[in-house]
C-alpha atoms as a PDB file:
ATOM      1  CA  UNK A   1      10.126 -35.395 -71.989  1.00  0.00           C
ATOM      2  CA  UNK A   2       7.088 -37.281 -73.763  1.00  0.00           C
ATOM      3  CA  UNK A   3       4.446 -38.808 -71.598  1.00  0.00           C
ATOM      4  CA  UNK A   4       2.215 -41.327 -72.324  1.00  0.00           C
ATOM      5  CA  UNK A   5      -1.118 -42.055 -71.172  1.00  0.00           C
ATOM      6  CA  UNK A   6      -2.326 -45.724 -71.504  1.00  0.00           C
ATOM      7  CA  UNK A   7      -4.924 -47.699 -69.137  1.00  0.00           C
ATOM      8  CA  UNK A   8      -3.387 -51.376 -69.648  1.00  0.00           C
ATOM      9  CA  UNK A   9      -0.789 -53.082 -68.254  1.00  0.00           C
ATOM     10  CA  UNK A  10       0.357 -54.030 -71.956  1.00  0.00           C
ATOM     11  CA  UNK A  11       0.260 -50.269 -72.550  1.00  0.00           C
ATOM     12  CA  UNK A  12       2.937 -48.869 -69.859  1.00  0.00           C
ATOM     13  CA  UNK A  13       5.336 -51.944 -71.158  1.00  0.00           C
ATOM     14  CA  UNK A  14       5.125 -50.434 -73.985  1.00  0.00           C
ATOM     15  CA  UNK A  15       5.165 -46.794 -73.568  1.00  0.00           C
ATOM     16  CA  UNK A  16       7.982 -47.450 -71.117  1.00  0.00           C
ATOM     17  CA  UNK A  17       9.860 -49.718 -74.272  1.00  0.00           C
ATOM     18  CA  UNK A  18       8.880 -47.420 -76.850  1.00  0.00           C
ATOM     19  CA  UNK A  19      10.900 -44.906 -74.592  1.00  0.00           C
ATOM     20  CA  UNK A  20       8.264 -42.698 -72.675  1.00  0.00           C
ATOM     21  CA  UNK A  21       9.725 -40.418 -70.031  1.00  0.00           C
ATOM     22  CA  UNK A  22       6.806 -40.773 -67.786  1.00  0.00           C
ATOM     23  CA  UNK A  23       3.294 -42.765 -67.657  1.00  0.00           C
ATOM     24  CA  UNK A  24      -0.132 -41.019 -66.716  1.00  0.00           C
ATOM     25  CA  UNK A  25      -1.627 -44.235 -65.734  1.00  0.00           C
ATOM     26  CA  UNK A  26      -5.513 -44.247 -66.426  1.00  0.00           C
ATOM     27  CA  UNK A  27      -8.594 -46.533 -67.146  1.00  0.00           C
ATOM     28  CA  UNK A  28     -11.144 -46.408 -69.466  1.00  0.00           C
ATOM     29  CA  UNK A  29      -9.242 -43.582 -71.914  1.00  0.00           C
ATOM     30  CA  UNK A  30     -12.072 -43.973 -73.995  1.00  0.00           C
ATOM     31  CA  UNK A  31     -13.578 -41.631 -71.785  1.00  0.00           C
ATOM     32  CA  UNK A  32     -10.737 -39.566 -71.452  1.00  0.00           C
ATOM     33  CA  UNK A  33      -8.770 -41.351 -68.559  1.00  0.00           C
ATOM     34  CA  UNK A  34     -10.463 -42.146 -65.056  1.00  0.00           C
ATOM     35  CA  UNK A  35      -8.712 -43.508 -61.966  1.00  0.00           C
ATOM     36  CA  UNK A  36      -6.860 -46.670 -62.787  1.00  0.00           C
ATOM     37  CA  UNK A  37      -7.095 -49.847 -60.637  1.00  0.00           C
ATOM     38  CA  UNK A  38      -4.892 -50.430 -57.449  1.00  0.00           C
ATOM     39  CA  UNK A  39      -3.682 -53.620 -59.028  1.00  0.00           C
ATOM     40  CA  UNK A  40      -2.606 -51.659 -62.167  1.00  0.00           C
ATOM     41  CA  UNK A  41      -1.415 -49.212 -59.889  1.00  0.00           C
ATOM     42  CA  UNK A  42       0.552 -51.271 -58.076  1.00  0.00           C
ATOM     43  CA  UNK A  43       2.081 -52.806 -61.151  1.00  0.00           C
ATOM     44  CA  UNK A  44       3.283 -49.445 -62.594  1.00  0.00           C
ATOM     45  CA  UNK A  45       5.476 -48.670 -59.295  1.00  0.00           C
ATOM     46  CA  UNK A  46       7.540 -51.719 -60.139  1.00  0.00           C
ATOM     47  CA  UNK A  47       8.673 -49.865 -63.605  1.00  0.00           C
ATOM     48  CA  UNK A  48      11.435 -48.212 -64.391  1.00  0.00           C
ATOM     49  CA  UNK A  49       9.779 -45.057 -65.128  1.00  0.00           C
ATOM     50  CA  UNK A  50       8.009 -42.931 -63.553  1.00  0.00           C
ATOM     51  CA  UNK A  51       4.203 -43.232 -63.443  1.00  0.00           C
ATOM     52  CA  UNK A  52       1.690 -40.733 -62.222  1.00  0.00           C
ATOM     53  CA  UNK A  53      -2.208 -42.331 -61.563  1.00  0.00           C
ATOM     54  CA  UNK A  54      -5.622 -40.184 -62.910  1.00  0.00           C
ATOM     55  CA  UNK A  55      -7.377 -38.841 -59.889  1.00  0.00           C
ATOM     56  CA  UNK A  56     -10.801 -38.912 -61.570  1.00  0.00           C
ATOM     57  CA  UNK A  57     -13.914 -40.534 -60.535  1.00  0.00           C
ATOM     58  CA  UNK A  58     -16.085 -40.372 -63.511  1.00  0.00           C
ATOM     59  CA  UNK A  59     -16.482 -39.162 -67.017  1.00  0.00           C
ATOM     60  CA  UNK A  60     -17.749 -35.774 -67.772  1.00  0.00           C
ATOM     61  CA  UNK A  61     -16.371 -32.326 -66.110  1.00  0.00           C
ATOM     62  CA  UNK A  62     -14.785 -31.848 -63.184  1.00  0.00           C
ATOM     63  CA  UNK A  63     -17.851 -29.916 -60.652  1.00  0.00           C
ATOM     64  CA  UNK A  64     -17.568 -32.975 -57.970  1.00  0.00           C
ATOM     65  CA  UNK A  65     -19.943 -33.640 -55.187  1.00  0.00           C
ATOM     66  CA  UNK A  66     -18.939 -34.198 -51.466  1.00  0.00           C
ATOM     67  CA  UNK A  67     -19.038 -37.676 -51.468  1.00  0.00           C
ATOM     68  CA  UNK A  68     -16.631 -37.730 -54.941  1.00  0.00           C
ATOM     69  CA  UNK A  69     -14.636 -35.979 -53.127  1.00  0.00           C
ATOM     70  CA  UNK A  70     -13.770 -38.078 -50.816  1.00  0.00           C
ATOM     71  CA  UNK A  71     -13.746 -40.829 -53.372  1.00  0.00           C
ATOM     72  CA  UNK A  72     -10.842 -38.835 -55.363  1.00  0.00           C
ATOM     73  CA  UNK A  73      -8.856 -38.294 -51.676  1.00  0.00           C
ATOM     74  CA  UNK A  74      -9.489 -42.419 -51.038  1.00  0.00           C
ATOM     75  CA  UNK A  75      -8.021 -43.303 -54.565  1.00  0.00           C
ATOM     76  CA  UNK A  76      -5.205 -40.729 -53.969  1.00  0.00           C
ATOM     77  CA  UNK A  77      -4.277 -42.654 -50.747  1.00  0.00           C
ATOM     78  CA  UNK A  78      -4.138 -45.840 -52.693  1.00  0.00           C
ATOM     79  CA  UNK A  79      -2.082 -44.030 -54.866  1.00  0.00           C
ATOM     80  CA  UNK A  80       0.901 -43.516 -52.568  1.00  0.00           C
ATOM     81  CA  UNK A  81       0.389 -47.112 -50.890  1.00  0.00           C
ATOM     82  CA  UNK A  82       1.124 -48.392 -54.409  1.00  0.00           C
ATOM     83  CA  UNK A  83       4.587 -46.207 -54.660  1.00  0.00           C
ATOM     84  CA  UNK A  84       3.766 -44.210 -57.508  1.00  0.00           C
ATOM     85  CA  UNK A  85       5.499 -41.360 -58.441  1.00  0.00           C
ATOM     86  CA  UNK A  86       2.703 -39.058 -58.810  1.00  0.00           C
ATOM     87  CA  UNK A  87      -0.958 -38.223 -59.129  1.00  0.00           C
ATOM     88  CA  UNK A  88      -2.865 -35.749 -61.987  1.00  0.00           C
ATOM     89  CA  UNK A  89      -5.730 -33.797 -60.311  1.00  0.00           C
ATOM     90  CA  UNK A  90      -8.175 -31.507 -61.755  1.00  0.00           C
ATOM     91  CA  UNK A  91     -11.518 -30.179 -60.147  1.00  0.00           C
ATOM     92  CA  UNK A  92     -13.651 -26.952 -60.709  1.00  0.00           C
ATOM     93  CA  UNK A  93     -16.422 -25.128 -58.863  1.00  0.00           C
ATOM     94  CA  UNK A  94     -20.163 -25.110 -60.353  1.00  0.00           C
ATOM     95  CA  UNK A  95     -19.140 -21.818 -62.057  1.00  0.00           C
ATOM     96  CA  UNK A  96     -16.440 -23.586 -64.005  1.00  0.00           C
ATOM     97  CA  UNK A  97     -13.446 -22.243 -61.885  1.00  0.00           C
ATOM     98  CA  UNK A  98     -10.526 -24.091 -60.214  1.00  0.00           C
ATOM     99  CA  UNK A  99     -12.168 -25.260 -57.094  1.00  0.00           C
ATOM    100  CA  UNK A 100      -9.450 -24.195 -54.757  1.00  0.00           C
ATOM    101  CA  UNK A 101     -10.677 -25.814 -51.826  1.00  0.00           C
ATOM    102  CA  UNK A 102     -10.933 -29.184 -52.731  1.00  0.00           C
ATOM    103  CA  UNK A 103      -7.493 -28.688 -54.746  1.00  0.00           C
ATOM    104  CA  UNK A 104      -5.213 -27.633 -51.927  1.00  0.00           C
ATOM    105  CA  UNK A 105      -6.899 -30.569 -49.701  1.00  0.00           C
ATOM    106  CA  UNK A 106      -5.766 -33.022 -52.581  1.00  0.00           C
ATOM    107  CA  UNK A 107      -2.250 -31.032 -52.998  1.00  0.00           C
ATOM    108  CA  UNK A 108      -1.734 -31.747 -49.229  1.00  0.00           C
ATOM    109  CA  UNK A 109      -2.795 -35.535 -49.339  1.00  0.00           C
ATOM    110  CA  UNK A 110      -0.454 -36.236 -51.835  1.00  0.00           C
ATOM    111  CA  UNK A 111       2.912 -35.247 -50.204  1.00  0.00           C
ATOM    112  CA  UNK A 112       5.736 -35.601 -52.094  1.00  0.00           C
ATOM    113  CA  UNK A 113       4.541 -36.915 -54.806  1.00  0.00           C
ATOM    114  CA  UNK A 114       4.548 -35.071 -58.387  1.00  0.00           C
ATOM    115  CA  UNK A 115       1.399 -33.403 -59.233  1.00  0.00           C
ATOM    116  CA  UNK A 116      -0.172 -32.152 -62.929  1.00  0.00           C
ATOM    117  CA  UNK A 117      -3.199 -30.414 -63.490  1.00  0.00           C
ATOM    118  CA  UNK A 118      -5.386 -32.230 -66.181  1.00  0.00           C
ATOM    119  CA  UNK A 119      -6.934 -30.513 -68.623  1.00  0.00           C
ATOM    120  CA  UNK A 120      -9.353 -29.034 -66.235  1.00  0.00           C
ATOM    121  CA  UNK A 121      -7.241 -26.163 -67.209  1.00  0.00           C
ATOM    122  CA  UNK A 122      -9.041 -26.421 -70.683  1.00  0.00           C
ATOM    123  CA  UNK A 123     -12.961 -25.557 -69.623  1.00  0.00           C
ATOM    124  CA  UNK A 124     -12.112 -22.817 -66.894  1.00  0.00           C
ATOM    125  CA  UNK A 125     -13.303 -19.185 -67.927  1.00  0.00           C
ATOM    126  CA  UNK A 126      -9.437 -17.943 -67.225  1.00  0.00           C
ATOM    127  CA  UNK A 127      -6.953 -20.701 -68.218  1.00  0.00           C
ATOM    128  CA  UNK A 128      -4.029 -18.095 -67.999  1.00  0.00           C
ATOM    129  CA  UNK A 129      -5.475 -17.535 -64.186  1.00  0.00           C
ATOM    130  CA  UNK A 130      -6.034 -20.882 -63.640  1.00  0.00           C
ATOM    131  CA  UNK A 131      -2.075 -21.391 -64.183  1.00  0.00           C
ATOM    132  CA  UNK A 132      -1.499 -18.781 -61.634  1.00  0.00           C
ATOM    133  CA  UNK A 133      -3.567 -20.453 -59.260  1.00  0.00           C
ATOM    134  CA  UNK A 134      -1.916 -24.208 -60.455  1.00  0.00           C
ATOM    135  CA  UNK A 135       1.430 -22.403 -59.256  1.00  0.00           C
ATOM    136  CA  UNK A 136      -0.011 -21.320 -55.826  1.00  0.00           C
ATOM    137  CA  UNK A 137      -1.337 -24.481 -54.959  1.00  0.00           C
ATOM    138  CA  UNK A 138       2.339 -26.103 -55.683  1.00  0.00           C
ATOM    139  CA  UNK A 139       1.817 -28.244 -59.046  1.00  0.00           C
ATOM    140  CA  UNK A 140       4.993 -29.461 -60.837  1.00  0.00           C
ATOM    141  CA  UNK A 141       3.182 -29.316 -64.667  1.00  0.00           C
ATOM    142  CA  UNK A 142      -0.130 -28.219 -66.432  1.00  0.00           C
ATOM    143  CA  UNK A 143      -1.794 -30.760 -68.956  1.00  0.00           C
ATOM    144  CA  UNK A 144      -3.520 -28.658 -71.542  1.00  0.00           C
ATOM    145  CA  UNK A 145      -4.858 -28.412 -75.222  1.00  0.00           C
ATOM    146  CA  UNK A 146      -5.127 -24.654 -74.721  1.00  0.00           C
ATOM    147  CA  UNK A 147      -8.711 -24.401 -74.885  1.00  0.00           C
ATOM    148  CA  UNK A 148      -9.436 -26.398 -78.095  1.00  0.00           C
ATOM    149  CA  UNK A 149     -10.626 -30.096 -78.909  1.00  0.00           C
ATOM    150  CA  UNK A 150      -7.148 -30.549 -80.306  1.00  0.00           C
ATOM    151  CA  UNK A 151      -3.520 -28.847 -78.579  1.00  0.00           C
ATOM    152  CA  UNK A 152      -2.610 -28.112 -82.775  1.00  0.00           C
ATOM    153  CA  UNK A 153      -5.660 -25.487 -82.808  1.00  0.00           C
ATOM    154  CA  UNK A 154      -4.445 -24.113 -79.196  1.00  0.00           C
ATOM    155  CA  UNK A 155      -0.986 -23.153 -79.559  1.00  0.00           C
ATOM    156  CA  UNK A 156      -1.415 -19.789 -79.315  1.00  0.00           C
ATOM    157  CA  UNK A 157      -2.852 -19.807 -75.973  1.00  0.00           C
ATOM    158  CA  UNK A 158      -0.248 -22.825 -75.084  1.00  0.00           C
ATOM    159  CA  UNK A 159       2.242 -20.302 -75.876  1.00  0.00           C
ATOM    160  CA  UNK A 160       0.834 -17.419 -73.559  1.00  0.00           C
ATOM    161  CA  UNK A 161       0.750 -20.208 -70.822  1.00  0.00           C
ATOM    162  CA  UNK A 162       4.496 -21.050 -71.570  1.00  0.00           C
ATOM    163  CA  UNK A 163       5.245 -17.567 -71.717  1.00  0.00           C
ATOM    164  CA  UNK A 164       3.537 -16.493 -68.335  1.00  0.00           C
ATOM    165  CA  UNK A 165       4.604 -19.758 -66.897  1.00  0.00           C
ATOM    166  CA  UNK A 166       8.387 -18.311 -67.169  1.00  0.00           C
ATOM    167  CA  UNK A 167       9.950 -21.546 -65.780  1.00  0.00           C
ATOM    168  CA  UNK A 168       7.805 -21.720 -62.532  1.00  0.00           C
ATOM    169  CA  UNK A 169       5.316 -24.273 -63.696  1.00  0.00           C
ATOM    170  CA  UNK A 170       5.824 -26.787 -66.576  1.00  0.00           C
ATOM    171  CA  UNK A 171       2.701 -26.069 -69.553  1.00  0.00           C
ATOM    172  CA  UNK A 172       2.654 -29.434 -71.565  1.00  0.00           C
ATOM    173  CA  UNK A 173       0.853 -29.837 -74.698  1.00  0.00           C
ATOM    174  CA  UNK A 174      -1.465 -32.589 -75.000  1.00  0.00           C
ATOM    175  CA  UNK A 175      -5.171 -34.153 -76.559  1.00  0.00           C
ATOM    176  CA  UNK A 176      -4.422 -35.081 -80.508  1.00  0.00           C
ATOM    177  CA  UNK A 177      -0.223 -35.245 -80.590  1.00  0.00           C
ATOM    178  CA  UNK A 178       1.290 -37.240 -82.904  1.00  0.00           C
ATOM    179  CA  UNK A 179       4.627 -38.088 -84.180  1.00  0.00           C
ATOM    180  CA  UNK A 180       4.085 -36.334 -87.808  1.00  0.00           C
ATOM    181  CA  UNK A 181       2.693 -32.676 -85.376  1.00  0.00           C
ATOM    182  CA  UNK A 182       4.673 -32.567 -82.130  1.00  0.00           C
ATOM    183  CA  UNK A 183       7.591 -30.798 -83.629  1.00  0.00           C
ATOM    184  CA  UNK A 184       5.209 -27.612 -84.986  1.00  0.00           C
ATOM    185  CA  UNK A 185       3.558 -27.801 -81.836  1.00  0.00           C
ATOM    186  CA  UNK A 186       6.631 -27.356 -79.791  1.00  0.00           C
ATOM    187  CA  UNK A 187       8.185 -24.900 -81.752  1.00  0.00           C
ATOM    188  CA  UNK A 188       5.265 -23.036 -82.067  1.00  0.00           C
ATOM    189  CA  UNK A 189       4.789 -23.029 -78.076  1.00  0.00           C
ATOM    190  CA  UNK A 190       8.428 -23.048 -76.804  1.00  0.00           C
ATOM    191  CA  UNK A 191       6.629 -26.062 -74.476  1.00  0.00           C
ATOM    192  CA  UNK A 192       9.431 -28.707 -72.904  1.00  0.00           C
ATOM    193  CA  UNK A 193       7.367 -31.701 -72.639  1.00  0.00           C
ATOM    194  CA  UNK A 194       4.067 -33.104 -74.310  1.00  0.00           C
ATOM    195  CA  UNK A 195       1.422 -35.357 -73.416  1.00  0.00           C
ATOM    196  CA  UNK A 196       0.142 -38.177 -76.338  1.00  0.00           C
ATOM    197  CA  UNK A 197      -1.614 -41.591 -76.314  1.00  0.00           C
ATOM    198  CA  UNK A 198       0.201 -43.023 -79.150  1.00  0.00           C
ATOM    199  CA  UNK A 199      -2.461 -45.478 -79.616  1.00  0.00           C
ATOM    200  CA  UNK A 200      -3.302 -47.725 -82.459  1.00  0.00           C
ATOM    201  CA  UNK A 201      -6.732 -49.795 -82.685  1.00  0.00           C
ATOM    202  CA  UNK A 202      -7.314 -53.080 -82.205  1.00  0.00           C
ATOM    203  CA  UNK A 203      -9.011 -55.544 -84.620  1.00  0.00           C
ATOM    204  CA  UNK A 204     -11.827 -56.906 -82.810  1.00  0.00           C
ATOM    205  CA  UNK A 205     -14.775 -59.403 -83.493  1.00  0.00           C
ATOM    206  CA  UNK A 206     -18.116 -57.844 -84.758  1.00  0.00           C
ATOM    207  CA  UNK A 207     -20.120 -61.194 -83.470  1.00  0.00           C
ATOM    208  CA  UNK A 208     -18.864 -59.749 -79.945  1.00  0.00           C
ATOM    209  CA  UNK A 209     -18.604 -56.007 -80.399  1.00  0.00           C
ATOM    210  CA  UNK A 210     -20.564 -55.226 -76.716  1.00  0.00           C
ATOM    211  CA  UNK A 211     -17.396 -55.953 -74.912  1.00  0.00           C
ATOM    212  CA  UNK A 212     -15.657 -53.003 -76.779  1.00  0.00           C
ATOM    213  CA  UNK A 213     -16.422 -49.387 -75.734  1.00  0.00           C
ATOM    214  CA  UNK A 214     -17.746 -47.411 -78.319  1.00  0.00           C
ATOM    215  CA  UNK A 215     -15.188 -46.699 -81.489  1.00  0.00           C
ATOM    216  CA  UNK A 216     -13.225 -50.133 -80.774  1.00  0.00           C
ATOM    217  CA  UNK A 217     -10.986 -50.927 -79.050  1.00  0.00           C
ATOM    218  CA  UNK A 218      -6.645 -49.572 -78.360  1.00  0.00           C
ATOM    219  CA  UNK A 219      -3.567 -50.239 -77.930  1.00  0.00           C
ATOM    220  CA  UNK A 220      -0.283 -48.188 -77.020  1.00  0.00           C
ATOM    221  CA  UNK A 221       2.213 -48.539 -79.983  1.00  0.00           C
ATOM    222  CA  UNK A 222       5.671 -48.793 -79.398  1.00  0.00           C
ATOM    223  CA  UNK A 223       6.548 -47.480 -82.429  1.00  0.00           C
ATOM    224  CA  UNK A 224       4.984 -44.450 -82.242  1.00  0.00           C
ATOM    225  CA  UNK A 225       5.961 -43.960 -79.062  1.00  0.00           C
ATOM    226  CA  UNK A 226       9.756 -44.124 -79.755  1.00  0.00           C
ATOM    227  CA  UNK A 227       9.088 -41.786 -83.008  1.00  0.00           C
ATOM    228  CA  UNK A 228       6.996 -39.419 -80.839  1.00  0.00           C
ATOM    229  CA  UNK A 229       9.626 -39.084 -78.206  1.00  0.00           C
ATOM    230  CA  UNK A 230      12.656 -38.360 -80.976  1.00  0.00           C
ATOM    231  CA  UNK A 231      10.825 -36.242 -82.428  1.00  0.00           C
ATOM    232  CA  UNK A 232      10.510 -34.698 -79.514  1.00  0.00           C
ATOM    233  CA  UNK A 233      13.694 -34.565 -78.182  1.00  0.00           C
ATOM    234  CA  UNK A 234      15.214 -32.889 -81.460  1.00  0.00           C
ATOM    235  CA  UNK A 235      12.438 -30.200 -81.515  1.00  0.00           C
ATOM    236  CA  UNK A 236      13.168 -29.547 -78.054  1.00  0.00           C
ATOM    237  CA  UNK A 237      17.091 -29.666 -78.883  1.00  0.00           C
ATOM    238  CA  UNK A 238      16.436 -27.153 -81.732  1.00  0.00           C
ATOM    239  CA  UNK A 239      14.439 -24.844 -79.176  1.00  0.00           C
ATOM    240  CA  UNK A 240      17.793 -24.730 -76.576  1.00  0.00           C
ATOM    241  CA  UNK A 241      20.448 -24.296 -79.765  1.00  0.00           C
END
């Protein structure tokens, strides 16, 4: 199960060619993924795959005000009158904990559809009791890098999350996967899934650089994408022999 995170339409084609199980649909990834369009939105629930939006209303961490708040429940709503599959949700109280609250009011607004916890799950104090708390509130999966810039320096703790997880919750590796480290990363965690960008830059024109964001700008590669998720799929398959 690989999933894909783009914020283009160009990017789910190809994530879903390339053979992505599932889309977190997203924009601006250059700041780590914030709520995607409705239009883009609405063209990912035509796919044959399914795509989950990025609750998030700006960069930076996840200690939202009131009035965010109801931004976040707004762009959820658009999120289900689209037809997506499902929605990834993340928020924390000004001490850095889950911010239960807000949480199981977003839980509730989104139904039936699938739910993941970003990688809030990263900058809580207790990321092993913040997966406890994922389960009570009813998520399907947990996005994490265990605690580090990069899920290859966090499998330890990815592990202790798979392990206390014991089936009930999904833990899936993400932040800095690539087809040439997913398969040490899964065996190393026992994880199921995993979470990558698979993104390549794009050549762009220095003479009109200000329409980039900063570092350039990406792309989703098919090709990686289609190595990523064989790789994948035999580590996974080597896991279950």
């Amino acid at each position: 199960m690989l999933e894909v995170c783009v914020d283009t339409v160009d990017g789910a084609i190809a994530a879903m060619k390339g053979g992505a199980a599932r889309i977190e649909l997203c924009s601006s990834l250059s700041e780590g993924g914030l709520t995607p369009s409705a239009g883009l939105m609405r063209f990912a629930a035509e796919l044959p795959v399914p795509c989950f939006a990025m609750i998030r209303p700006r960069g930076g961490l996840f200690d939202y005000s009131d009035v965010e708040a109801r931004v976040m429940l707004s762009d959820l709503a658009a999120a289900r009158r689209a037809g997506l599959a499902g929605v990834v949700l993340g928020a924390q109280e000004a001490d850095g904990t889950l911010n239960m609250p807000l949480l199981a009011r977003m839980v509730a607004a989104a139904g039936g559809l699938g739910k993941t916890l970003h990688r809030v799950v990263d900058v809580v104090p207790d990321p092993v009791a913040a997966l406890d708390q994922a389960i009570e509130l009813g998520f399907d999966r947990i996005l994490t890098s265990g605690g580090q810039p990069l899920a290859t320096d966090g499998v330890h703790l990815i592990a202790k999350m798979v392990d206390r997880a014991a089936g009930r919750i999904s833990v899936m590796p993400g932040c800095g996967l690539t087809p040439q480290n997913v398969t040490g990363v899964i065996m190393q965690t026992g994880a199921r899934e995993a979470h990558a960008a698979c993104r390549q830059k794009v050549p762009g024109d220095p003479a009109f650089s200000d329409f980039d964001p900063a570092g350039g700008r990406f792309t989703t590669s098919e090709k990686d994408v289609r190595e990523m998720a064989q790789r994948l799929c035999e580590a996974v398959g080597t896991l279950d022999a």
